[in-house]
C-alpha atoms as a PDB file:
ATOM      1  CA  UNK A   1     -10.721 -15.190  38.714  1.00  0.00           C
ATOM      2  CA  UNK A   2     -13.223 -15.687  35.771  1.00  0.00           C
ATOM      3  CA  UNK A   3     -14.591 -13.537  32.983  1.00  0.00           C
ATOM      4  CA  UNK A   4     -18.381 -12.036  34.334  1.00  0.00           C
ATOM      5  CA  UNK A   5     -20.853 -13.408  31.984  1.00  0.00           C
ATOM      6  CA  UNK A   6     -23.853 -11.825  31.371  1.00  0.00           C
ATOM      7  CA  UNK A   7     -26.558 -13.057  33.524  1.00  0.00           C
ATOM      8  CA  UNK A   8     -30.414 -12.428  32.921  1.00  0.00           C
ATOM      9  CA  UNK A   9     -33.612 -13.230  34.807  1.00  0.00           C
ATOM     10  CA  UNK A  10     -34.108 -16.878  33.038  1.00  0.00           C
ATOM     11  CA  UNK A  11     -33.402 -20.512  33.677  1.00  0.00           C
ATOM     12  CA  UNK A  12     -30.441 -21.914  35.382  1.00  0.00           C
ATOM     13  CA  UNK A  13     -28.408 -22.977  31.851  1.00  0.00           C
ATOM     14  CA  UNK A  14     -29.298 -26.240  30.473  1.00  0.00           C
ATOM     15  CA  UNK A  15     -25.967 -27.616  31.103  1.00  0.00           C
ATOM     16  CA  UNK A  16     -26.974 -29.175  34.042  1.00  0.00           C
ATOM     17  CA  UNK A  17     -29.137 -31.431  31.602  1.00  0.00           C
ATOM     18  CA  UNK A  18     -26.061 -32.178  29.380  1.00  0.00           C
ATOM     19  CA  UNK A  19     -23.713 -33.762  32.074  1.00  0.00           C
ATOM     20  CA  UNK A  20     -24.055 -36.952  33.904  1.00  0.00           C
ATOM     21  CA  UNK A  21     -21.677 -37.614  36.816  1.00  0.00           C
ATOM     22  CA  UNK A  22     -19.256 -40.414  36.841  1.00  0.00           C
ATOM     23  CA  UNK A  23     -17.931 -39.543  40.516  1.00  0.00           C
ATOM     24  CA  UNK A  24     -17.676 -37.436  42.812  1.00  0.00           C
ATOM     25  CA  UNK A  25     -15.970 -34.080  40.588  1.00  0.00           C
ATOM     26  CA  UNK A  26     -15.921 -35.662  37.116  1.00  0.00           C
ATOM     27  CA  UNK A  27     -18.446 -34.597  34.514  1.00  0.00           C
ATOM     28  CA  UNK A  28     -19.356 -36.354  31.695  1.00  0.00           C
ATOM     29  CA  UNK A  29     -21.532 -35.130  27.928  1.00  0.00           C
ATOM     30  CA  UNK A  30     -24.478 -36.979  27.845  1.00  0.00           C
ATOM     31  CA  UNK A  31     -25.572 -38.355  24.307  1.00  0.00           C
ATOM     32  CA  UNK A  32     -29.073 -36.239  23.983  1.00  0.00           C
ATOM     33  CA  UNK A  33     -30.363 -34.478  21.170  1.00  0.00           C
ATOM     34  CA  UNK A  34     -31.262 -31.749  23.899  1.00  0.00           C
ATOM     35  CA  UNK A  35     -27.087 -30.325  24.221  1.00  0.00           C
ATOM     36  CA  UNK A  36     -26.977 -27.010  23.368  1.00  0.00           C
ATOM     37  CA  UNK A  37     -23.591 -26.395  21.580  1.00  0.00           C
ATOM     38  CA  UNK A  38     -23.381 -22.745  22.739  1.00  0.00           C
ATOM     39  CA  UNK A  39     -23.152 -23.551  26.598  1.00  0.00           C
ATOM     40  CA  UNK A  40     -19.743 -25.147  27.180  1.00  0.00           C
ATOM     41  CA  UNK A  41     -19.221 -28.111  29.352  1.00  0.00           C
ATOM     42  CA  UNK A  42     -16.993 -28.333  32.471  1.00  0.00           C
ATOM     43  CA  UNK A  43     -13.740 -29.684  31.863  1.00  0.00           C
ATOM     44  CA  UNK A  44     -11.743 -31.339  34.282  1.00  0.00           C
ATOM     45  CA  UNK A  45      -8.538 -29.994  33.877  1.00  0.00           C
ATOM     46  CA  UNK A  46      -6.255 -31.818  36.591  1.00  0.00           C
ATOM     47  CA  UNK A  47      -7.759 -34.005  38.775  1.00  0.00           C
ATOM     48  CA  UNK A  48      -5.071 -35.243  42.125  1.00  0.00           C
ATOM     49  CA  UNK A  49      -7.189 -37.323  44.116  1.00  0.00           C
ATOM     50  CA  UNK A  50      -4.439 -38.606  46.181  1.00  0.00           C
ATOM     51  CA  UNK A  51      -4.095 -34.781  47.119  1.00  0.00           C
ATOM     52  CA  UNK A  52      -7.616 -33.910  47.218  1.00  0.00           C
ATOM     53  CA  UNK A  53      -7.997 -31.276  44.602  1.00  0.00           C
ATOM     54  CA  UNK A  54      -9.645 -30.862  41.236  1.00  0.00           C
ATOM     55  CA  UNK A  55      -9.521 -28.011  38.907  1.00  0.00           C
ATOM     56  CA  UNK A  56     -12.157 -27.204  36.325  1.00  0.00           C
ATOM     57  CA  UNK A  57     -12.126 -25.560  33.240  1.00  0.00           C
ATOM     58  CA  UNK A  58     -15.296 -23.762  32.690  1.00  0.00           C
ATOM     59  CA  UNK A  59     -17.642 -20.654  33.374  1.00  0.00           C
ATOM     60  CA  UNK A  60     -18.086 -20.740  37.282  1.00  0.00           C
ATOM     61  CA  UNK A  61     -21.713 -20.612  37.783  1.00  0.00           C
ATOM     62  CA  UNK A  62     -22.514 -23.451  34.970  1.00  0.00           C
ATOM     63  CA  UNK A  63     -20.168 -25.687  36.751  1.00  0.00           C
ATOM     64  CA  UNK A  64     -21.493 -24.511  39.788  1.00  0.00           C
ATOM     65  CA  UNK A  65     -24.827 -25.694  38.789  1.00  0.00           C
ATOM     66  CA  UNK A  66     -23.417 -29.084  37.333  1.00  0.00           C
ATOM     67  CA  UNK A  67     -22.682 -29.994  40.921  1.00  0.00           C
ATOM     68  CA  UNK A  68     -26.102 -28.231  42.735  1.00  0.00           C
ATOM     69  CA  UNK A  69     -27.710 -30.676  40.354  1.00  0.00           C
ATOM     70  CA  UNK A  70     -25.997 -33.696  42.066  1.00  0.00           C
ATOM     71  CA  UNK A  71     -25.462 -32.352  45.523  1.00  0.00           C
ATOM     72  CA  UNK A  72     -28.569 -30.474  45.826  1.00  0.00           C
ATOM     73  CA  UNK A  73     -28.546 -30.587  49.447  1.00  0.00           C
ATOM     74  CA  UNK A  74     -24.688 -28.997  49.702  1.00  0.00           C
ATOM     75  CA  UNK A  75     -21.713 -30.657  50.030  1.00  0.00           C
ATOM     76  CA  UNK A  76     -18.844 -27.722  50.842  1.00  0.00           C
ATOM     77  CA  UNK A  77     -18.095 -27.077  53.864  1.00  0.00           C
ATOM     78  CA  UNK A  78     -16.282 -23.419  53.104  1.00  0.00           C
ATOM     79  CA  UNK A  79     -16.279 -21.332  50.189  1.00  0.00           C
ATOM     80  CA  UNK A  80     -13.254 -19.050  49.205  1.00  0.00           C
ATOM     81  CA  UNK A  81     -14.229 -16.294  46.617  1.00  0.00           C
ATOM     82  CA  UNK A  82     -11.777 -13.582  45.384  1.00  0.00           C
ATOM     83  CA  UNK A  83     -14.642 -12.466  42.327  1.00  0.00           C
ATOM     84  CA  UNK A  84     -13.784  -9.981  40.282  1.00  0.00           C
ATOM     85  CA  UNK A  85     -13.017  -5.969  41.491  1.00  0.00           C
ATOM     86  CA  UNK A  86     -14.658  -4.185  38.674  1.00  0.00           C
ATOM     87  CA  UNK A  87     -11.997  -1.828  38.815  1.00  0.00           C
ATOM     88  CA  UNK A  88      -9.874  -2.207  35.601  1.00  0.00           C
ATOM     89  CA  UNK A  89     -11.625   1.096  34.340  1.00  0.00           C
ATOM     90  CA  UNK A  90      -8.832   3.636  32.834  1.00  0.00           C
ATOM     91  CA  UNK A  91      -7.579   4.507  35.950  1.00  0.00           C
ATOM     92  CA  UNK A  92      -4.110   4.417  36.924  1.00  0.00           C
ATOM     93  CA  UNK A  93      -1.617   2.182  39.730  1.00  0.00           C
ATOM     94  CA  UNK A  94       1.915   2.517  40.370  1.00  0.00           C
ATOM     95  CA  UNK A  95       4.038  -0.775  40.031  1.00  0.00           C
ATOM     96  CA  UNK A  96       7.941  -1.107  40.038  1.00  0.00           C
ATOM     97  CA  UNK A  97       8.178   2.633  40.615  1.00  0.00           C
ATOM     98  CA  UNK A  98       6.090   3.224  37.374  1.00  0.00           C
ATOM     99  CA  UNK A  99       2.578   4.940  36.541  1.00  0.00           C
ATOM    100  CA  UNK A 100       0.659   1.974  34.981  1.00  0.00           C
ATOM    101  CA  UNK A 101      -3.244   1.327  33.814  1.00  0.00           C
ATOM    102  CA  UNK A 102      -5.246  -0.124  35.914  1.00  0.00           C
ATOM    103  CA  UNK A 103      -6.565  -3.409  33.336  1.00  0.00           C
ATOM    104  CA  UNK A 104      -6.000  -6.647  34.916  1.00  0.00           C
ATOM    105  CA  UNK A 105      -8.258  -8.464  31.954  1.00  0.00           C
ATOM    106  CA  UNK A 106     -11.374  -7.679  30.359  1.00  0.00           C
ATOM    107  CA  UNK A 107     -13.342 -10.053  33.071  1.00  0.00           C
ATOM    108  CA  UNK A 108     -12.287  -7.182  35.462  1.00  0.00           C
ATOM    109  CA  UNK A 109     -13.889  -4.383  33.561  1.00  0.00           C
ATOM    110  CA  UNK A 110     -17.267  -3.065  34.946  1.00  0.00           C
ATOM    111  CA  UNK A 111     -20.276  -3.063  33.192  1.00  0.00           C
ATOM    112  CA  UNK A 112     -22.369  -0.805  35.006  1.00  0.00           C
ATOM    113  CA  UNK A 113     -23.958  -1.099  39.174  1.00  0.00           C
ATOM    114  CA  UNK A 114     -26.834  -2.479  38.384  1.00  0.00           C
ATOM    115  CA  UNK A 115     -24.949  -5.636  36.055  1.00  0.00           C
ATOM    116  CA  UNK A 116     -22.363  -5.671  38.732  1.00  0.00           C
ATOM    117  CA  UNK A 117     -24.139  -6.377  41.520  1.00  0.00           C
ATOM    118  CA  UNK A 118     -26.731  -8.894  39.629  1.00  0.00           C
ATOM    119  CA  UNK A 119     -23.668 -10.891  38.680  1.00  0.00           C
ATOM    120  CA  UNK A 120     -22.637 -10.892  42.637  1.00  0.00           C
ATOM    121  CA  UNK A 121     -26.089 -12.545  43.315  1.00  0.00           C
ATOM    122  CA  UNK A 122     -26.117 -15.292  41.059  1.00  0.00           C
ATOM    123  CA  UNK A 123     -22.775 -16.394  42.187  1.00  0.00           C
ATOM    124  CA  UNK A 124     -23.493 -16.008  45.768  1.00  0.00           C
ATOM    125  CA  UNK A 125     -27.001 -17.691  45.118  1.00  0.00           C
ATOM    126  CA  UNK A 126     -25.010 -20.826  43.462  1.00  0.00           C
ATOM    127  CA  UNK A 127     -22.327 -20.827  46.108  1.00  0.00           C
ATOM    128  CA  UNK A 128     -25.446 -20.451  49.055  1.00  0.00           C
ATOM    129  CA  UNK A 129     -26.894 -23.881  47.783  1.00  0.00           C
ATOM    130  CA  UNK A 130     -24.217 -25.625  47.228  1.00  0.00           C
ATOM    131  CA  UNK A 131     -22.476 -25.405  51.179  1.00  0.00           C
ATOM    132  CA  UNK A 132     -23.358 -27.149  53.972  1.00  0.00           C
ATOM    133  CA  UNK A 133     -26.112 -26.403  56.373  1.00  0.00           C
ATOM    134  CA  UNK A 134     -23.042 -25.038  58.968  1.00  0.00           C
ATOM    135  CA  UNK A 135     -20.912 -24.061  55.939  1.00  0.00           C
ATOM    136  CA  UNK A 136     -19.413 -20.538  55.634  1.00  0.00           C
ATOM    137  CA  UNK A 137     -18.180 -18.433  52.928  1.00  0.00           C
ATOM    138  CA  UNK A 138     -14.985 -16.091  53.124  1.00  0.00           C
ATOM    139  CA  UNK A 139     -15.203 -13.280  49.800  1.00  0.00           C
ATOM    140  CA  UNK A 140     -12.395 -10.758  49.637  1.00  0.00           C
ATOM    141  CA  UNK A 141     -12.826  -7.486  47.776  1.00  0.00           C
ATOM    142  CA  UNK A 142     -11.999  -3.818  47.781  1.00  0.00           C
ATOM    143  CA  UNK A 143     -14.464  -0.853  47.545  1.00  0.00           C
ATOM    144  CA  UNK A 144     -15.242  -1.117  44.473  1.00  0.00           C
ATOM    145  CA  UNK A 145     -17.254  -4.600  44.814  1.00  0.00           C
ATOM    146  CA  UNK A 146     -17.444  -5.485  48.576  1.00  0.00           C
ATOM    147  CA  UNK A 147     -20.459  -3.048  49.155  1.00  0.00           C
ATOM    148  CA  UNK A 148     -22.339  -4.942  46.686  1.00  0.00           C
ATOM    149  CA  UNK A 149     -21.138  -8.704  48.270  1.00  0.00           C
ATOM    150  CA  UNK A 150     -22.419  -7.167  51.660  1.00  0.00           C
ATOM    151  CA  UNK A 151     -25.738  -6.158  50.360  1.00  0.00           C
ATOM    152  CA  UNK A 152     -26.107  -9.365  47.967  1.00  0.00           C
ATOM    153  CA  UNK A 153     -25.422 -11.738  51.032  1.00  0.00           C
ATOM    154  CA  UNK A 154     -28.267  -9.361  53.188  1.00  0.00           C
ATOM    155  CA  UNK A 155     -30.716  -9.902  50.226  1.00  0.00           C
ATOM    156  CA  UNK A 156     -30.045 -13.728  49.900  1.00  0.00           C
ATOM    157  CA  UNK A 157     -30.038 -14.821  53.761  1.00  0.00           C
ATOM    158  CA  UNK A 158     -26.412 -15.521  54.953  1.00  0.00           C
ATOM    159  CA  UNK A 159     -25.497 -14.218  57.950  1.00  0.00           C
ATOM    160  CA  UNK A 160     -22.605 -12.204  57.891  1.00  0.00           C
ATOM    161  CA  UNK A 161     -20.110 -13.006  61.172  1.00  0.00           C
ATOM    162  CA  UNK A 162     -17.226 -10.623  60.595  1.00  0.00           C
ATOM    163  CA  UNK A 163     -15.523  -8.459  58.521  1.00  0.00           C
ATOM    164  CA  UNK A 164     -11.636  -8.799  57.502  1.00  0.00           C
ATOM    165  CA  UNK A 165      -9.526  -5.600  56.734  1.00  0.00           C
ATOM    166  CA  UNK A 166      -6.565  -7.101  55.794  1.00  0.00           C
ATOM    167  CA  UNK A 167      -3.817  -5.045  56.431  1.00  0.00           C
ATOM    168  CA  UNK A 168      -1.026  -4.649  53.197  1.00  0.00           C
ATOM    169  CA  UNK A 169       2.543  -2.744  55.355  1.00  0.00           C
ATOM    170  CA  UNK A 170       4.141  -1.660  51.677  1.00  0.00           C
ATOM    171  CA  UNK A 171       1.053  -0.666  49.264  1.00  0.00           C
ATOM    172  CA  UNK A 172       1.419   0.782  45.886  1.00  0.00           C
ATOM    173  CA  UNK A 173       1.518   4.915  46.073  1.00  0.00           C
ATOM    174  CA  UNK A 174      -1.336   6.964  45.779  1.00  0.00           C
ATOM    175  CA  UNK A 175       0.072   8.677  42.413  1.00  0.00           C
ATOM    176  CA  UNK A 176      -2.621  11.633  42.458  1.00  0.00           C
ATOM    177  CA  UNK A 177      -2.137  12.761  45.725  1.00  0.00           C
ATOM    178  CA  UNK A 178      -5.996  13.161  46.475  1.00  0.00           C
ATOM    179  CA  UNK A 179      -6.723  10.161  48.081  1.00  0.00           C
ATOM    180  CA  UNK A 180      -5.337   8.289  50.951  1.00  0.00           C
ATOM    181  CA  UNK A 181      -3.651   5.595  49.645  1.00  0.00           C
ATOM    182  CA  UNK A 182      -5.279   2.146  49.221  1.00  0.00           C
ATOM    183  CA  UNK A 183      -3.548  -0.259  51.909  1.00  0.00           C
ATOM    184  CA  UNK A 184      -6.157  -2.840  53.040  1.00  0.00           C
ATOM    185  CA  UNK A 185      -8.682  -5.358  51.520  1.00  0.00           C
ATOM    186  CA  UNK A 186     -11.955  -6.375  53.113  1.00  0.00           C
ATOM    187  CA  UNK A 187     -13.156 -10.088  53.614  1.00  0.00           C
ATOM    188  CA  UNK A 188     -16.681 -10.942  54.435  1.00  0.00           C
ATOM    189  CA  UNK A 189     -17.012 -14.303  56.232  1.00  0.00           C
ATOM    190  CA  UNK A 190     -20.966 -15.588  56.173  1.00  0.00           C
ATOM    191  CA  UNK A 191     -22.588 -18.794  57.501  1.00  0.00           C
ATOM    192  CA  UNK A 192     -25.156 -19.761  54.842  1.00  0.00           C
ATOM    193  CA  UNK A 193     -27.957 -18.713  56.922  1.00  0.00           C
ATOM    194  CA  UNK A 194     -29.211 -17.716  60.186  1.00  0.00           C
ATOM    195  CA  UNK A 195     -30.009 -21.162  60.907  1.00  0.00           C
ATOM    196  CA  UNK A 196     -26.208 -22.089  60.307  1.00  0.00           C
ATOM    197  CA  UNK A 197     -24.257 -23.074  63.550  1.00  0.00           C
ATOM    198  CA  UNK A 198     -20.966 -22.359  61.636  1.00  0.00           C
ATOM    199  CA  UNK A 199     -17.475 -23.818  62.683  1.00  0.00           C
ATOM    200  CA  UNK A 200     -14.995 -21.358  64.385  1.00  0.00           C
ATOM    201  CA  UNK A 201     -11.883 -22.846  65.772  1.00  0.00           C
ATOM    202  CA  UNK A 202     -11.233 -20.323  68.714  1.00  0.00           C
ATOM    203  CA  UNK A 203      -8.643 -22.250  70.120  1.00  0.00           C
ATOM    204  CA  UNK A 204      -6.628 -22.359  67.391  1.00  0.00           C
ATOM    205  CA  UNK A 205      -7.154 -18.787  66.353  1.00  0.00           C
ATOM    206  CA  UNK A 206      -6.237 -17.765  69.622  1.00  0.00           C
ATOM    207  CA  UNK A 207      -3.282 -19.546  70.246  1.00  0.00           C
ATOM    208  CA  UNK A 208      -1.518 -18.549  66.773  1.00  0.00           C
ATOM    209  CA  UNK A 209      -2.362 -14.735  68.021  1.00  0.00           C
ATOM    210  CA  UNK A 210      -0.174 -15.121  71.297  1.00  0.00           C
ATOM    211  CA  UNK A 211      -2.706 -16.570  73.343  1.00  0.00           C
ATOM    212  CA  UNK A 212      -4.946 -13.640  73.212  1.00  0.00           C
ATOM    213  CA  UNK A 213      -8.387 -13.366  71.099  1.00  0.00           C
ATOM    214  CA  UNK A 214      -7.360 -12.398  67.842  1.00  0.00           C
ATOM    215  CA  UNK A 215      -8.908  -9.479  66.221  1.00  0.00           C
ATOM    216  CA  UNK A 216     -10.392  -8.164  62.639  1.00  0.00           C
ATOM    217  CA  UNK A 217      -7.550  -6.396  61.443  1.00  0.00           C
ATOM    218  CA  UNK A 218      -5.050  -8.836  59.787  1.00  0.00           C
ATOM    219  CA  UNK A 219      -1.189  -7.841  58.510  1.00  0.00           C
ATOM    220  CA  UNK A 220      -0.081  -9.212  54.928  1.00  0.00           C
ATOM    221  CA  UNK A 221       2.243  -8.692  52.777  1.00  0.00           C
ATOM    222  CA  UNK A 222       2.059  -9.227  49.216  1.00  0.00           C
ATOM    223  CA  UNK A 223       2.344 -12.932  47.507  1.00  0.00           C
ATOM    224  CA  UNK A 224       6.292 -13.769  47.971  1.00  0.00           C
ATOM    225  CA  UNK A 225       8.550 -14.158  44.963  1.00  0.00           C
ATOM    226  CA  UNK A 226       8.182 -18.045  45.751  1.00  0.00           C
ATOM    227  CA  UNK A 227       4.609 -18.117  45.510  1.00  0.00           C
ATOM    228  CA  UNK A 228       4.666 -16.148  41.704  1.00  0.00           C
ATOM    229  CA  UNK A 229       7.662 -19.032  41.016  1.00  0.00           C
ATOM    230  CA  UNK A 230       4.880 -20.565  37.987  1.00  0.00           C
ATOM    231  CA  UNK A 231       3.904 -17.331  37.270  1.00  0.00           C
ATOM    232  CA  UNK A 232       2.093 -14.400  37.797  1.00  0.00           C
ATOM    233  CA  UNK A 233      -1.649 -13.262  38.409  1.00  0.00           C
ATOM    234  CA  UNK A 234      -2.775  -9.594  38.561  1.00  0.00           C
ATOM    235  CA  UNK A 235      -4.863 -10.336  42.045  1.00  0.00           C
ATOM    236  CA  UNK A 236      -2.904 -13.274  43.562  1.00  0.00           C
ATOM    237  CA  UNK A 237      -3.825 -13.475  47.222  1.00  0.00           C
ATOM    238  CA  UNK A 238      -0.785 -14.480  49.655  1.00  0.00           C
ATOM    239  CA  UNK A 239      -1.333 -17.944  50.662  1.00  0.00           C
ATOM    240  CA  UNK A 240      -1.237 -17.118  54.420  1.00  0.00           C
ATOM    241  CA  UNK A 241      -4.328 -15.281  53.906  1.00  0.00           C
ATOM    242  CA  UNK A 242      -6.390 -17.989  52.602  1.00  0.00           C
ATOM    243  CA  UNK A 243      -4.762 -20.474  55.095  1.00  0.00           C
ATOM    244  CA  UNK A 244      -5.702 -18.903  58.035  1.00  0.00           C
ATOM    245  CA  UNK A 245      -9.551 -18.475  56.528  1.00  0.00           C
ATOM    246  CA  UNK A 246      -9.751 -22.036  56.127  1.00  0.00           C
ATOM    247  CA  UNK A 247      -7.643 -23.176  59.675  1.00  0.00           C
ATOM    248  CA  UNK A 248     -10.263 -20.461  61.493  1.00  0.00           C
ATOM    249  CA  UNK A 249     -13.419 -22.644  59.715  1.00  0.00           C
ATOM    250  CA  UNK A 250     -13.331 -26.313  58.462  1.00  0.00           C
ATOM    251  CA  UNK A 251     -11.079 -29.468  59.623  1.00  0.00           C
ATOM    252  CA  UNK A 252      -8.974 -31.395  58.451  1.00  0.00           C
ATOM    253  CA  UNK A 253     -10.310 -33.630  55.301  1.00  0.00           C
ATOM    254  CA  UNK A 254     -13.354 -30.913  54.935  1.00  0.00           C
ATOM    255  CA  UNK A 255     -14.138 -29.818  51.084  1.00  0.00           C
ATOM    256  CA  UNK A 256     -13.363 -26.157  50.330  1.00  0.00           C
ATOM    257  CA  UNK A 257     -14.663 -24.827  47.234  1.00  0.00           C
ATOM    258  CA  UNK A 258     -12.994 -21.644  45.149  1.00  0.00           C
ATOM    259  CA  UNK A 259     -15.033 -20.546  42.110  1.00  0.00           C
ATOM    260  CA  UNK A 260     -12.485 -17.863  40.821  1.00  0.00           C
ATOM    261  CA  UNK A 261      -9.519 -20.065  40.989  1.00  0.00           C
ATOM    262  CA  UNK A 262      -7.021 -17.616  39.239  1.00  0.00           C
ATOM    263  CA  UNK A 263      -4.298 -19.043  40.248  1.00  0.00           C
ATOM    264  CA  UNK A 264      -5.100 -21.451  42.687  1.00  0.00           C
ATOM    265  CA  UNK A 265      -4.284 -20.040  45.401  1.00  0.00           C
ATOM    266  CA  UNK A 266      -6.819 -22.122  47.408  1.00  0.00           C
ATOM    267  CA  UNK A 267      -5.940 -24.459  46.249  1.00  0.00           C
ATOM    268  CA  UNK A 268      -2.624 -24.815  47.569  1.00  0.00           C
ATOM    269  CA  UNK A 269      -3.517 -23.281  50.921  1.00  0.00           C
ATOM    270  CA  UNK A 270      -6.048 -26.138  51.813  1.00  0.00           C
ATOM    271  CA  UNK A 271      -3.423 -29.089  50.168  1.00  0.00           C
ATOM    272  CA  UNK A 272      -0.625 -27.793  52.920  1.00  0.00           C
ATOM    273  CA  UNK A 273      -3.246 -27.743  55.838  1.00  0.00           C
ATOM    274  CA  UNK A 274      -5.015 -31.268  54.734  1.00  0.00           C
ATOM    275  CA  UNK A 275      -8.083 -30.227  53.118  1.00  0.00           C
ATOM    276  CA  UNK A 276      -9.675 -31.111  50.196  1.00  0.00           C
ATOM    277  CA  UNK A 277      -9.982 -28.513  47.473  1.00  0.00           C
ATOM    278  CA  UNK A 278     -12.308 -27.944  44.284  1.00  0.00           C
ATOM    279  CA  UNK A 279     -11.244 -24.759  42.194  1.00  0.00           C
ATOM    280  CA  UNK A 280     -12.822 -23.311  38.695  1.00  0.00           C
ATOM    281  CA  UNK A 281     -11.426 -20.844  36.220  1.00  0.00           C
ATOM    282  CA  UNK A 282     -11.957 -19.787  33.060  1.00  0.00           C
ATOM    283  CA  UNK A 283      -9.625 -17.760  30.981  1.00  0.00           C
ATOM    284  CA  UNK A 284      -6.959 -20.155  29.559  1.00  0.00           C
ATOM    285  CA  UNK A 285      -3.677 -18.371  30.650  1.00  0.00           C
ATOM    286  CA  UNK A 286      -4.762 -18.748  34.371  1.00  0.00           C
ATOM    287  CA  UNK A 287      -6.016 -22.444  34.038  1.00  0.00           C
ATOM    288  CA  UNK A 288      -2.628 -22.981  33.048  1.00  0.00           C
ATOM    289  CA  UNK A 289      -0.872 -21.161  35.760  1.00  0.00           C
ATOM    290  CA  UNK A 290      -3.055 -22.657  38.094  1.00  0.00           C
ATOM    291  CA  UNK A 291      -2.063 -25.810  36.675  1.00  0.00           C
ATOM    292  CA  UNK A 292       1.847 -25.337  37.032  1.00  0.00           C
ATOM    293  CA  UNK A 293       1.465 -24.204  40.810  1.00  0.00           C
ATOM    294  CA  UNK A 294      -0.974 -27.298  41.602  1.00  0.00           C
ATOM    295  CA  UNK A 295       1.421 -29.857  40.050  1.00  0.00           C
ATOM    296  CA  UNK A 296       4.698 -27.810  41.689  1.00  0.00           C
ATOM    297  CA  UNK A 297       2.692 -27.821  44.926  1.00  0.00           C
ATOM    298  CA  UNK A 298       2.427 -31.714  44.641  1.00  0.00           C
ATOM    299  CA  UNK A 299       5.343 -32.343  43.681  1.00  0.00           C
ATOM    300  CA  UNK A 300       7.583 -30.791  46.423  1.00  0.00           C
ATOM    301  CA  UNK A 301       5.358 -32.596  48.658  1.00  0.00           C
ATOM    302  CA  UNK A 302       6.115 -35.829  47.829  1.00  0.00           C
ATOM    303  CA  UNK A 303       9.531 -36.447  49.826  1.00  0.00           C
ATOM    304  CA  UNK A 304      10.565 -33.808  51.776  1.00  0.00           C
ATOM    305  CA  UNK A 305      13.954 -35.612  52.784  1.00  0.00           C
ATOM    306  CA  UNK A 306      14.629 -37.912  49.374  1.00  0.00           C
ATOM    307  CA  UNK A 307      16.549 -34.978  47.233  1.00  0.00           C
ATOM    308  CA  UNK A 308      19.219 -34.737  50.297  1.00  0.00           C
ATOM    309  CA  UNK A 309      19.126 -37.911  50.858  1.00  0.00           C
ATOM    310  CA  UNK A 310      19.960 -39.163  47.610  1.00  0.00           C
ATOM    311  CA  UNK A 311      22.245 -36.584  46.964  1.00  0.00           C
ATOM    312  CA  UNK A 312      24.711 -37.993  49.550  1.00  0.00           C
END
């Protein structure tokens, strides 16, 4: 996930006047006397186009609007978004038995409703343009932010086609005793519009539920110690999550973009089902980890058999 940048009523950034675009996902300065040295450019961390993904390094929505100004008519066919909570406020969490703050990085620290929820727009707005006609978005949030997604998507046009509680069996302790305690996450999936005729693979769906129609309520557990192997993120998704988002709405080879990488959790979902992947992030620490689990991903890809085999 990336730090929220302030965003006012202005311009779309001029960075989309500073890049020129060699392919498909790589950026490139241009020499003009117009760059503006306090707007970073996109840098393209890893690039694996035998694998199909590509990492940037950069604030989300000026990359995002990098690529609206080459693809203006779309060219994602689903969006996953884990944004920030806005809950990293002073309260408290238990983890490994012990009372802990609640701070998960300064990008998770809310600045107020009204900032919140403008932030929301401008990232839905970018990720609106930039899918497909039929293209869907999947955003996953608690209560603290998901009100504001709902509302944000009303206000902007999608059309909202479910809701996702997902289900955690073993949550954290409610350490005050005056709440229930916290044990699901909601994700919104959204065509881009009402227009959309959005991609939902029934069949599929059905069939991994038992052969019966499978329902809203969906039963995770936590990332694995395998999946944290590179390292860990304070709001790492389990990769079965995000893999059965993208199985229930693209096909093989279709381009899934994630513009809160963290740590690439997307990423690696849509490499071991045979999509194609573009992920952003911006604090340094989680490029990095996303990094490790992209190249660890390809790796044990490679040969599943040649390690045995060569050990004989």
């Amino acid at each position: 996930m990336k730090k929220a940048a302030k965003v006012e009523n202005a311009p779309a950034p001029k960075l989309i006047n500073r890049v020129e675009v060699l392919d498909d996902w790589q950026l490139k300065p241009k020499d003009t006397a117009e760059a503006n040295a306090n707007i970073p450019l996109p840098e393209l961390y890893l690039s694996n186009a035998q694998k199909g993904v590509w990492l940037y390094k950069g604030n989300c929505l000026e990359v995002m609007d990098s690529i609206i100004e080459k693809h203006k008519d779309g060219c994602f066919d689903a969006i996953f978004a884990d944004p920030p909570y806005f809950l990293s406020n002073g309260g408290i969490t238990c983890h490994a038995g012990k009372m802990v703050k609640v701070h998960k990085g300064d990008w998770d620290k809310s600045q107020g409703y009204e900032y919140n929820h403008e932030f929301n727009m401008e990232w839905l707005r970018r990720c609106q343009s930039l899918l497909k006609p039929n293209g869907t978005i999947w955003v996953s949030g608690t209560h603290h932010v998901i009100f504001s997604i709902g509302y944000a998507m009303q206000q902007l046009g999608f059309k909202i086609l479910n809701d996702i509680a997902w289900e955690k069996p073993n949550p954290p302790p409610n350490l005050s005793c005056r709440y229930f305690t916290h044990s699901t996450e909601t994700v919104l999936w959204a065509a881009k519009n009402e227009k959309s005729k959005h991609l939902f693979n029934y069949a599929d769906m059905r069939k991994a539920n038992g052969g019966k129609q499978m329902k809203t309520v969906w039963r995770f557990t936590a990332p694995s110690k395998s999946e944290k192997a590179s390292g860990k993120h304070p709001t790492q998704k389990p990769i079965a999550l995000i893999e059965r988002c993208l199985l229930a709405s693209t096909k093989p080879n279709d381009l899934v973009l994630d513009p809160f990488a963290g740590s690439a959790t997307t990423a690696i979902s849509a490499m071991r089902i045979g999509r194609r992947c573009v992920v952003v992030e911006e604090d340094p620490s989680h490029v990095n980890l996303a990094s490790k689990r992209i190249e660890a991903e390809s790796n044990s890809a490679k040969d599943l058999f040649g390690t045995k085999l060569e050990g004989k």
